[in-house]
N, C-alpha and C. Protein backbone atom coordinates (compact mmCIF):
# COMPACT_ATOMS: atom_id res chain seq x y z
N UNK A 1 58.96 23.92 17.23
CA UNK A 1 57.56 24.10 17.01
C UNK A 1 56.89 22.73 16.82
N UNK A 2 55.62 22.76 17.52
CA UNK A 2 54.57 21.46 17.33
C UNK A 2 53.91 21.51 16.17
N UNK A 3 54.10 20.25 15.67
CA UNK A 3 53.03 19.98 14.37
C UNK A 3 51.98 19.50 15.09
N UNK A 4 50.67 19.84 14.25
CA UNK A 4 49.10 19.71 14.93
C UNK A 4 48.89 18.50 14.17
N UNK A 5 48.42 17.76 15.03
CA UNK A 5 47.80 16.18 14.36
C UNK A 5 46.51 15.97 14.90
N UNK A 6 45.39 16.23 13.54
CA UNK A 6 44.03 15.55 14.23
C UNK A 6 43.35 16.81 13.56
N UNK A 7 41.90 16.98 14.47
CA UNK A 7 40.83 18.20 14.49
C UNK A 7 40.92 18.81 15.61
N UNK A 8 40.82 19.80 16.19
CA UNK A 8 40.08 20.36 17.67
C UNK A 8 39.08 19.88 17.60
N UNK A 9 38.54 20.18 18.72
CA UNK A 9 36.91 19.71 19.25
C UNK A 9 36.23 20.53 18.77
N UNK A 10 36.51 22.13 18.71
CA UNK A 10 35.69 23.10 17.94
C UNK A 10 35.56 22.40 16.86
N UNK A 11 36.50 22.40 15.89
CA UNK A 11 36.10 22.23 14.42
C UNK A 11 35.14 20.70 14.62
N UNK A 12 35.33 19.80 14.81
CA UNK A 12 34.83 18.55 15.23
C UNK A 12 33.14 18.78 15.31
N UNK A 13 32.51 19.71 16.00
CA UNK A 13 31.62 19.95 16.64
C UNK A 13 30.76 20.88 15.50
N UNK A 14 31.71 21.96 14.62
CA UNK A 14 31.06 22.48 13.46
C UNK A 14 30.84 21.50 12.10
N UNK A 15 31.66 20.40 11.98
CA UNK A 15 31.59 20.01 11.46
C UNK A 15 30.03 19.00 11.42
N UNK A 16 30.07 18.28 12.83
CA UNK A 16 28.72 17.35 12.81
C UNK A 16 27.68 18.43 13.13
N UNK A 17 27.78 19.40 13.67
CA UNK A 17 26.04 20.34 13.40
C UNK A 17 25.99 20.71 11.75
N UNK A 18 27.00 20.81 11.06
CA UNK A 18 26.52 21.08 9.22
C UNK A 18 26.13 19.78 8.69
N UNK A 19 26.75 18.71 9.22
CA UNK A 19 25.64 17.40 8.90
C UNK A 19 24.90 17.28 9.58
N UNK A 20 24.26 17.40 10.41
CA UNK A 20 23.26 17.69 11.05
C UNK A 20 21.84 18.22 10.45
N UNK A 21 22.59 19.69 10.05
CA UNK A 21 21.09 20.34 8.99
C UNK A 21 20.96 19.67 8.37
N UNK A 22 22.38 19.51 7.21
CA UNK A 22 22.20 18.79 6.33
C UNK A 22 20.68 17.73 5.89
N UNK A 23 21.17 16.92 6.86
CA UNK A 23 20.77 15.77 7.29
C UNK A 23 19.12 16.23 7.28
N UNK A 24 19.13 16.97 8.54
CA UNK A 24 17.36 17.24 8.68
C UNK A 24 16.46 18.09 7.62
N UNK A 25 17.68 18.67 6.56
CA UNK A 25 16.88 19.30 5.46
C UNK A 25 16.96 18.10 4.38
N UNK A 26 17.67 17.24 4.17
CA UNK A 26 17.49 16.33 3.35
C UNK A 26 15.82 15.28 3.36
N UNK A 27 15.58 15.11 5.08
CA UNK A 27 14.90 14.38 5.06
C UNK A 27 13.49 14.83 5.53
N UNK A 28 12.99 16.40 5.17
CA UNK A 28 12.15 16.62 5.13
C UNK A 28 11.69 16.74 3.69
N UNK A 29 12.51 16.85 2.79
CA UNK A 29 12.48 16.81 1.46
C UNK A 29 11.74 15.35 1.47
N UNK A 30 12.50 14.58 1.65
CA UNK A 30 11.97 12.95 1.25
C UNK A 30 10.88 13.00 1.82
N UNK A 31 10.56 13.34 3.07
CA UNK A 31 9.17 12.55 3.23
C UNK A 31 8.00 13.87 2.47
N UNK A 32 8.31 14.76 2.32
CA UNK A 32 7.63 15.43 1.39
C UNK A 32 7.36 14.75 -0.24
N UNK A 33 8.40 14.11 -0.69
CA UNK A 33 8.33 13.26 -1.87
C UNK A 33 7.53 12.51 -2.00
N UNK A 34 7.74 11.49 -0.61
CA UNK A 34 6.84 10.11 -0.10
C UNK A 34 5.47 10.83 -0.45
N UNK A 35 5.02 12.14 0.81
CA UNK A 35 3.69 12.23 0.68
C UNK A 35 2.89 12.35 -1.07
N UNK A 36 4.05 12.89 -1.69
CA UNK A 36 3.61 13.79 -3.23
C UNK A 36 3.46 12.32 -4.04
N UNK A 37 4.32 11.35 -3.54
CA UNK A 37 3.95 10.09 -4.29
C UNK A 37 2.84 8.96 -4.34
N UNK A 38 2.50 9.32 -3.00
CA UNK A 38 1.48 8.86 -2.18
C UNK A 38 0.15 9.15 -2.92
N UNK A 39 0.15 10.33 -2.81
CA UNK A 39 -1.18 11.31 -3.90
C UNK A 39 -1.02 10.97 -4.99
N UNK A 40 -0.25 10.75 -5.99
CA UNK A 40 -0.17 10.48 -7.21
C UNK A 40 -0.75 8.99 -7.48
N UNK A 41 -0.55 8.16 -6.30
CA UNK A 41 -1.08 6.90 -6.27
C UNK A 41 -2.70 6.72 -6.02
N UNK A 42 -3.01 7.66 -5.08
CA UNK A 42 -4.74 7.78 -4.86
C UNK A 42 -4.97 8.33 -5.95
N UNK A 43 -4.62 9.31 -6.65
CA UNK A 43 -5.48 10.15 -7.76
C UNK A 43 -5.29 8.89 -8.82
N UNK A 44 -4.41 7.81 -9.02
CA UNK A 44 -4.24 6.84 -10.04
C UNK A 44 -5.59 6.04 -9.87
N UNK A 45 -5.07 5.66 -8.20
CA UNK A 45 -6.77 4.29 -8.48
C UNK A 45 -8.28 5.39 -8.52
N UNK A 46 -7.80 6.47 -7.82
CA UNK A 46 -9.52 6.86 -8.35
C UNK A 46 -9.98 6.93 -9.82
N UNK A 47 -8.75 7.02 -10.63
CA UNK A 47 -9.39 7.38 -11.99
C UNK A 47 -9.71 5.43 -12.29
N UNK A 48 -8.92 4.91 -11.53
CA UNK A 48 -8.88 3.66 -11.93
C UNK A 48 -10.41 3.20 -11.74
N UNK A 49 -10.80 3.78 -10.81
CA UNK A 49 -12.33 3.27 -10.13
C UNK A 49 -13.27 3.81 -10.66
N UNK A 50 -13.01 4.81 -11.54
CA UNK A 50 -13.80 5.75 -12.07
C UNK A 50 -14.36 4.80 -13.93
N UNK A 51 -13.23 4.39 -14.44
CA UNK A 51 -12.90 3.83 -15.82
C UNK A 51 -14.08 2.48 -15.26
N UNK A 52 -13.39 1.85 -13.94
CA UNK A 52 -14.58 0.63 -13.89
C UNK A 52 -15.95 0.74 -13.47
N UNK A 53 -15.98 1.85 -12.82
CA UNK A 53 -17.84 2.60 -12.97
C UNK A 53 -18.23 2.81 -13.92
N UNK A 54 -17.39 3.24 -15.09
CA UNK A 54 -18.14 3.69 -16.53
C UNK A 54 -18.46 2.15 -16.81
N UNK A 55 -17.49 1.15 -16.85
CA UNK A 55 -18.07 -0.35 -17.50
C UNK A 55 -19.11 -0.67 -16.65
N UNK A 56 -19.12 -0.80 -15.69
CA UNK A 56 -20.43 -0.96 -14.62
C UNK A 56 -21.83 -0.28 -15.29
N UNK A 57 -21.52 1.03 -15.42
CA UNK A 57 -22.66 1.89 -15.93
C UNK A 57 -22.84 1.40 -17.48
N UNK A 58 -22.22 1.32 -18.34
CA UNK A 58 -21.94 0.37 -19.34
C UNK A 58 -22.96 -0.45 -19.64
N UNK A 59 -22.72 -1.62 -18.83
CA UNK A 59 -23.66 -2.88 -18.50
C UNK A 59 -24.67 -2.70 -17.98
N UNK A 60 -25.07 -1.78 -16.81
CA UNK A 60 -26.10 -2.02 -15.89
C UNK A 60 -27.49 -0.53 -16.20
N UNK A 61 -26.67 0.44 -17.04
CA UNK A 61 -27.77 1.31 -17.15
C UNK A 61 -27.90 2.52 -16.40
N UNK A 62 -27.01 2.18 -14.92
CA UNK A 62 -26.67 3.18 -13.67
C UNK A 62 -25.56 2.63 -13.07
N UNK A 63 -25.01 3.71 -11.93
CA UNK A 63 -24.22 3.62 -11.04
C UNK A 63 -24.31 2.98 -10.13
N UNK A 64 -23.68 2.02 -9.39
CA UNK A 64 -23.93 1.02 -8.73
C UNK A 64 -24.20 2.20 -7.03
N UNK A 65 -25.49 1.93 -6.68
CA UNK A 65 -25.68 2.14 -5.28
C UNK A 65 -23.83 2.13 -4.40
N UNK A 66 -24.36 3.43 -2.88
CA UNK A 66 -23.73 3.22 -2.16
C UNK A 66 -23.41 2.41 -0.87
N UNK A 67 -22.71 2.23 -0.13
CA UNK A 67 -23.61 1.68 1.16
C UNK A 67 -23.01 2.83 2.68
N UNK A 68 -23.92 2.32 3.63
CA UNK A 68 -23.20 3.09 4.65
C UNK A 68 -21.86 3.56 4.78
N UNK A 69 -21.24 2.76 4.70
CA UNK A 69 -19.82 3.00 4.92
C UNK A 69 -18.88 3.93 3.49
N UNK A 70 -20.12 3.93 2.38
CA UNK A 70 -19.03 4.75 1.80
C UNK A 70 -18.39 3.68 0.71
N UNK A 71 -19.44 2.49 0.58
CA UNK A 71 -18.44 1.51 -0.44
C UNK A 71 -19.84 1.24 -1.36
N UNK A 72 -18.96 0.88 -2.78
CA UNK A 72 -19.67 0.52 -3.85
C UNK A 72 -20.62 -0.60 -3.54
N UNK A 73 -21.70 -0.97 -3.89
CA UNK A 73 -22.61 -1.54 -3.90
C UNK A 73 -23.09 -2.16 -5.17
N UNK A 74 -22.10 -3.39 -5.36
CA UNK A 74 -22.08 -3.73 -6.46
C UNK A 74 -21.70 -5.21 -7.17
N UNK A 75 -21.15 -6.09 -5.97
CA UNK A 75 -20.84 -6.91 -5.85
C UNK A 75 -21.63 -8.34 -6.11
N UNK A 76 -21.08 -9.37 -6.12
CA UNK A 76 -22.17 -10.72 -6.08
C UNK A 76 -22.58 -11.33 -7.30
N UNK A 77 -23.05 -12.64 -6.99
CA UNK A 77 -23.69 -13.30 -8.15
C UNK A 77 -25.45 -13.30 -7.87
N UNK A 78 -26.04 -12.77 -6.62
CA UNK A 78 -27.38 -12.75 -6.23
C UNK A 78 -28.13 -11.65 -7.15
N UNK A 79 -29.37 -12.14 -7.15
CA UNK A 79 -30.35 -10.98 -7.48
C UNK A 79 -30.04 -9.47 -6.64
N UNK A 80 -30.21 -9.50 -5.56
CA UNK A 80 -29.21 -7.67 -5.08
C UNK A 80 -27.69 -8.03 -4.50
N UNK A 81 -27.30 -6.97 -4.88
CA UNK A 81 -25.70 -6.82 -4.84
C UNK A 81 -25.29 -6.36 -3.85
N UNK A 82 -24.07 -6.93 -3.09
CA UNK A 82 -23.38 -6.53 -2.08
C UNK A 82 -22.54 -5.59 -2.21
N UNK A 83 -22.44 -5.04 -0.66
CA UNK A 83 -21.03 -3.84 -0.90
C UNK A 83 -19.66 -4.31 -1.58
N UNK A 84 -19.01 -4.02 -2.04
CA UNK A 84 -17.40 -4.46 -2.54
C UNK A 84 -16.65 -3.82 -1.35
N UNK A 85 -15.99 -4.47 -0.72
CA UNK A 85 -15.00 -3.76 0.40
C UNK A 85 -13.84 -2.85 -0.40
N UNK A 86 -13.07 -1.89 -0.06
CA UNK A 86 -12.10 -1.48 -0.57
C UNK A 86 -10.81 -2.45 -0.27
N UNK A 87 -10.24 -2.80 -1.14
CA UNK A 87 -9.03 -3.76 -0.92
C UNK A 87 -9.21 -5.56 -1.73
N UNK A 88 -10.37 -5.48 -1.57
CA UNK A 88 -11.44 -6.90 -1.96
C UNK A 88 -11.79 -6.56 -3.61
N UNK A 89 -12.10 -7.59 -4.08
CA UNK A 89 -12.34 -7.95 -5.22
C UNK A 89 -13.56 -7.19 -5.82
N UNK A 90 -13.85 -6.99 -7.32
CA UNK A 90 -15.33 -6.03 -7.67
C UNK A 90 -15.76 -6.81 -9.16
N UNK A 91 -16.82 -8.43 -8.26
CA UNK A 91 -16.75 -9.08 -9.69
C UNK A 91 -18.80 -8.64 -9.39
N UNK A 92 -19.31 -8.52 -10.56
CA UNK A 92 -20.92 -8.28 -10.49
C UNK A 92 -20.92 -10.12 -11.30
N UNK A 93 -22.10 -10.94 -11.26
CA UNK A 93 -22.22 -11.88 -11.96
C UNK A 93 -21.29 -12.67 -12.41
N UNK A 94 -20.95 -12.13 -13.22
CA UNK A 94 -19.76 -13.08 -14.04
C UNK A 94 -18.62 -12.31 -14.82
N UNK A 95 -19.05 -10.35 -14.61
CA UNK A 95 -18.06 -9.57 -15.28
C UNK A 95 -17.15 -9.09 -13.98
N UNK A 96 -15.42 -9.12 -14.30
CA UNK A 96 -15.10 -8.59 -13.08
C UNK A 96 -14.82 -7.22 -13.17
N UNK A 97 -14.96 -6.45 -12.95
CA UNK A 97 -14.89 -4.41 -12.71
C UNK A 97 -13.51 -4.83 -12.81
N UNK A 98 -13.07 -5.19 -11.44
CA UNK A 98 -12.01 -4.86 -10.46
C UNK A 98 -11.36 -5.83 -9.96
N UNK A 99 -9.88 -6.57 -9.83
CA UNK A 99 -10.01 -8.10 -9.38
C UNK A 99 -9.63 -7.06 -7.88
N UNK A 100 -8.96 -6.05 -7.93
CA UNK A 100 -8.86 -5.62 -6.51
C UNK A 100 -9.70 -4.11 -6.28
N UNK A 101 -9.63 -3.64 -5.84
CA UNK A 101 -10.40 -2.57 -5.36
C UNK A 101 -9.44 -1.77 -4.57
N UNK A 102 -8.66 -0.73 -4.53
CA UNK A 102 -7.53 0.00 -4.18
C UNK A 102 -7.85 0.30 -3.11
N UNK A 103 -7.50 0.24 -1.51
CA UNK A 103 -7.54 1.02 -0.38
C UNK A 103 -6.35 1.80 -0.54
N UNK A 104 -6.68 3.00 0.46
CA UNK A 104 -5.59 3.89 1.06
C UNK A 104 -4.75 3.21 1.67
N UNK A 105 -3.13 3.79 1.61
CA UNK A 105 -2.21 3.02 2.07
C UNK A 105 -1.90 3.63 3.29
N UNK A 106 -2.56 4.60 4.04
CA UNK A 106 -2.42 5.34 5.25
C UNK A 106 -3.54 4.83 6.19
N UNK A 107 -2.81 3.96 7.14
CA UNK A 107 -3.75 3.81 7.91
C UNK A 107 -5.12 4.09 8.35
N UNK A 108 -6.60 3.60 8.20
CA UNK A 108 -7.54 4.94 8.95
C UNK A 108 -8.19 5.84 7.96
N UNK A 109 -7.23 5.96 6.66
CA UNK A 109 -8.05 6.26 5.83
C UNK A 109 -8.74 5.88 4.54
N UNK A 110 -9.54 5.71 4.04
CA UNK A 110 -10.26 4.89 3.23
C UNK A 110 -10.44 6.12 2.19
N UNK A 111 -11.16 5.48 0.66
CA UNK A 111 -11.35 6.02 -0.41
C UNK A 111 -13.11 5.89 -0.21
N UNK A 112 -13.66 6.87 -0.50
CA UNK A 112 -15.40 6.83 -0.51
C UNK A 112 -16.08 6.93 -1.65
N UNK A 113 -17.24 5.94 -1.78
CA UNK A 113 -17.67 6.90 -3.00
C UNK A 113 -19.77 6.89 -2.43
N UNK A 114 -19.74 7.81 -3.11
CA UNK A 114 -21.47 7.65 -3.26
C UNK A 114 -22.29 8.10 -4.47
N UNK A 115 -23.56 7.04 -4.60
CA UNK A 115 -24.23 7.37 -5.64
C UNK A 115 -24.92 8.51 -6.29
N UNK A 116 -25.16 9.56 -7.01
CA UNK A 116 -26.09 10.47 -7.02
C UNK A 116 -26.85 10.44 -8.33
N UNK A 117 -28.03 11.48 -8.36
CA UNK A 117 -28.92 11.66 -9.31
C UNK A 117 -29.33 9.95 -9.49
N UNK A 118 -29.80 9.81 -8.82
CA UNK A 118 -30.47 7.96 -8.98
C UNK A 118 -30.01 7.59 -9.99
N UNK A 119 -28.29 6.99 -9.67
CA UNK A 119 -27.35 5.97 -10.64
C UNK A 119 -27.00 6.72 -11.81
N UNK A 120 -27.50 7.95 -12.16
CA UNK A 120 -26.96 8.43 -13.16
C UNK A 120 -25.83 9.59 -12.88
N UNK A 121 -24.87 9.37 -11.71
CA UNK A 121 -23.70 10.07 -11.72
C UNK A 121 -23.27 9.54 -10.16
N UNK A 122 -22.20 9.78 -9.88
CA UNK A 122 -21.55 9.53 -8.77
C UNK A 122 -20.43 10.51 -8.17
N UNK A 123 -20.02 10.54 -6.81
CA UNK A 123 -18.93 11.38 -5.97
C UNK A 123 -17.77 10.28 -5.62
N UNK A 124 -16.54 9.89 -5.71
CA UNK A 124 -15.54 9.24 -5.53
C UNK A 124 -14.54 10.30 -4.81
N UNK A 125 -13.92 10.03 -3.55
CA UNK A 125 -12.86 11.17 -3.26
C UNK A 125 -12.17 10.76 -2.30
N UNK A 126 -10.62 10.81 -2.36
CA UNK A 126 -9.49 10.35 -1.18
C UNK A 126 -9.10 11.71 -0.71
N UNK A 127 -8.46 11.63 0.59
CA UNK A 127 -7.85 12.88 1.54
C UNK A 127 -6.59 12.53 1.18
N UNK A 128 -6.05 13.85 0.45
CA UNK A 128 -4.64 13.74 -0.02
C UNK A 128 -3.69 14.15 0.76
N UNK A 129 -2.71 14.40 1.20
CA UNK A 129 -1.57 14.48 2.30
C UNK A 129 -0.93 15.59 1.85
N UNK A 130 -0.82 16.38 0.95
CA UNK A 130 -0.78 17.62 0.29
C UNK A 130 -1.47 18.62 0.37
N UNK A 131 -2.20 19.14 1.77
CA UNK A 131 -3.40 19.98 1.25
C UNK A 131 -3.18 21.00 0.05
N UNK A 132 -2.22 21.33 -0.17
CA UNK A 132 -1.69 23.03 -1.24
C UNK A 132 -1.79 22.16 -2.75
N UNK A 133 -2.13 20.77 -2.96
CA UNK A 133 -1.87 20.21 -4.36
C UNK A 133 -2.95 21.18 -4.72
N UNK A 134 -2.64 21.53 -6.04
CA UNK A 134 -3.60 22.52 -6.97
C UNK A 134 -4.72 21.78 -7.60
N UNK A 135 -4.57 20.32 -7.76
CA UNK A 135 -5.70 19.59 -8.84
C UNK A 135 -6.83 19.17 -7.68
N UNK A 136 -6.89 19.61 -6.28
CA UNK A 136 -7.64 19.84 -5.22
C UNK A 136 -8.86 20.61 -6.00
N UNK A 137 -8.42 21.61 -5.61
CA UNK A 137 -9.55 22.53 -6.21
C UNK A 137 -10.17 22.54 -7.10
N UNK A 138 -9.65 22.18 -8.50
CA UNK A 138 -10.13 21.99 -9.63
C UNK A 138 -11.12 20.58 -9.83
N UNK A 139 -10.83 19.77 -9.13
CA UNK A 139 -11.49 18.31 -9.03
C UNK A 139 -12.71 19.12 -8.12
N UNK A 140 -12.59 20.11 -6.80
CA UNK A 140 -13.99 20.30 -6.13
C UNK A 140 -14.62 20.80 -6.85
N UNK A 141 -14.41 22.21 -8.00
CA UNK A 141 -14.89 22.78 -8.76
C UNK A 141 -15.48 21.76 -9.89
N UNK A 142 -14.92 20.88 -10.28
CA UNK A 142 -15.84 20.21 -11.47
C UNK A 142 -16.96 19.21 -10.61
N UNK A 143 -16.45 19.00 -9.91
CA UNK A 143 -17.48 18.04 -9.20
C UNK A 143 -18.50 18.52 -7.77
N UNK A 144 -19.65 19.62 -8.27
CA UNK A 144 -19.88 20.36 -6.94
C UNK A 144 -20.77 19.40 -5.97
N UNK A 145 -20.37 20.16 -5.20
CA UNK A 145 -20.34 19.40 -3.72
C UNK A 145 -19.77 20.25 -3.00
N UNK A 146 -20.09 19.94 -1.28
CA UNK A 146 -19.40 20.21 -0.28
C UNK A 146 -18.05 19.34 -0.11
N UNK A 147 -17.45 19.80 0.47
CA UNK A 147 -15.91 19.18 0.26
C UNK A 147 -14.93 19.95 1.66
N UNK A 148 -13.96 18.70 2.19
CA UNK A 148 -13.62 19.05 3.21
C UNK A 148 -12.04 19.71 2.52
N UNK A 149 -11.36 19.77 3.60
CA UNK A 149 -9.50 20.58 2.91
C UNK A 149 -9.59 19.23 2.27
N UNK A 150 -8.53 19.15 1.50
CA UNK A 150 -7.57 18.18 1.04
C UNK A 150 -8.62 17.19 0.26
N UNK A 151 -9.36 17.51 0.30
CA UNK A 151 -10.26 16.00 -0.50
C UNK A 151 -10.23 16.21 -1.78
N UNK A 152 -9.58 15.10 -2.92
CA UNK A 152 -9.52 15.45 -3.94
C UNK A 152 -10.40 14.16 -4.49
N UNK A 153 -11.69 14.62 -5.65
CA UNK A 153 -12.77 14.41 -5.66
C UNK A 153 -12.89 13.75 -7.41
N UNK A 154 -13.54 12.48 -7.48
CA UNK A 154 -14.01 12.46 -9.16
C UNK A 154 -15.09 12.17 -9.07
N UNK A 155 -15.74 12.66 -10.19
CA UNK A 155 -17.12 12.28 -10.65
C UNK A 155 -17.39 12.03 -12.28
N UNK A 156 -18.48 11.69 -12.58
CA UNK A 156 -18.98 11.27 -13.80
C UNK A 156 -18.52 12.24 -14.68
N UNK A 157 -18.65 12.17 -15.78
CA UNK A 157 -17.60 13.17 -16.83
C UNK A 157 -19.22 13.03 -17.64
C-alpha cells in the first residue's frame, strides 16, 4: 500500500476559496471601519468649528458672514474680512479662531457653512460616508433646514 504525501488539488482548491471569503469578508469590514472613522473625524472638526464660531461671536457680536463657496468670512487684518479657505488658517486681527481650518479628507468634498438670521446663528454641515449613522437625523432635526441624505449638520445651540 501507498502512503499519500502532500494535498490533492481538490482539497488545495477548498482550501484557498475559504481564504478567499475569508479574506473578502474581512476587508469589507475594514473599509467599513475606515468610513465610520472617517465620520467621527468630520463630526470632531465641525464641533471644532462650531466652539471657534462661538469665540468669533464672542468678540464680534455675530456670526461671521458666508461667502459663495460656502466658506467663513472672517479672515484678515483689513477693515472687511476675507473668506478663510478650508484647510488655511482662521486668524481675524490679531485673535486666531483657528491656526488650521479642517478640510474633508475625501477628495471633492468640502465642509460648508452659512450665515443665518443676520449673524445671529449659523448652518455648518459635512456629507458623511455612512448614510444609516443615526446622529444624521437628529443633527437635521435640531438644526431645521433642508438637508440632503447623509449631511450631518451643526448649528448655534
Amino acid at each position: 500500500m501507498r502512503l499519500k504525501k502532500g494535498f490533492t488539488l481538490i482539497e488545495l482548491l477548498v482550501v484557498v476559496s475559504i481564504i478567499a471569503m475569508l479574506t473578502a469578508l474581512i476587508m469589507v469590514n475594514f473599509n467599513a471601519a475606515r468610513e465610520r472613522a472617517r465620520d467621527v473625524q468630520r463630526k470632531s472638526d465641525l464641533d471644532n468649528v462650531k466652539k471657534a464660531l462661538r469665540m468669533y461671536y464672542n468678540d464680534n457680536g455675530l456670526y461671521p458672514a458666508h461667502s459663495t463657496d460656502n466658506e467663513i468670512v472672517g479672515c484678515g487684518t483689513g477693515a472687511s474680512p476675507a473668506a478663510c479657505g478650508w484647510g488655511s488658517g482662521w486668524t481675524r486681527q490679531t485673535m486666531t479662531y483657528m491656526k488650521v481650518l479642517p478640510q474633508d479628507t475625501i477628495q471633492g468634498q468640502t465642509y460648508s457653512y452659512l450665515q443665518q438670521s443676520i449673524g445671529q446663528d449659523f448652518r455648518l454641515w459635512a456629507t458623511l460616508e455612512n448614510k444609516s449613522d443615526g446622529e444624521i437625523t437628529k443633527s437635521q432635526a435640531r438644526c431645521s433646514g433642508s438637508w440632503s441624505v447623509g449631511q450631518y449638520v451643526v448649528c448655534a445651540d
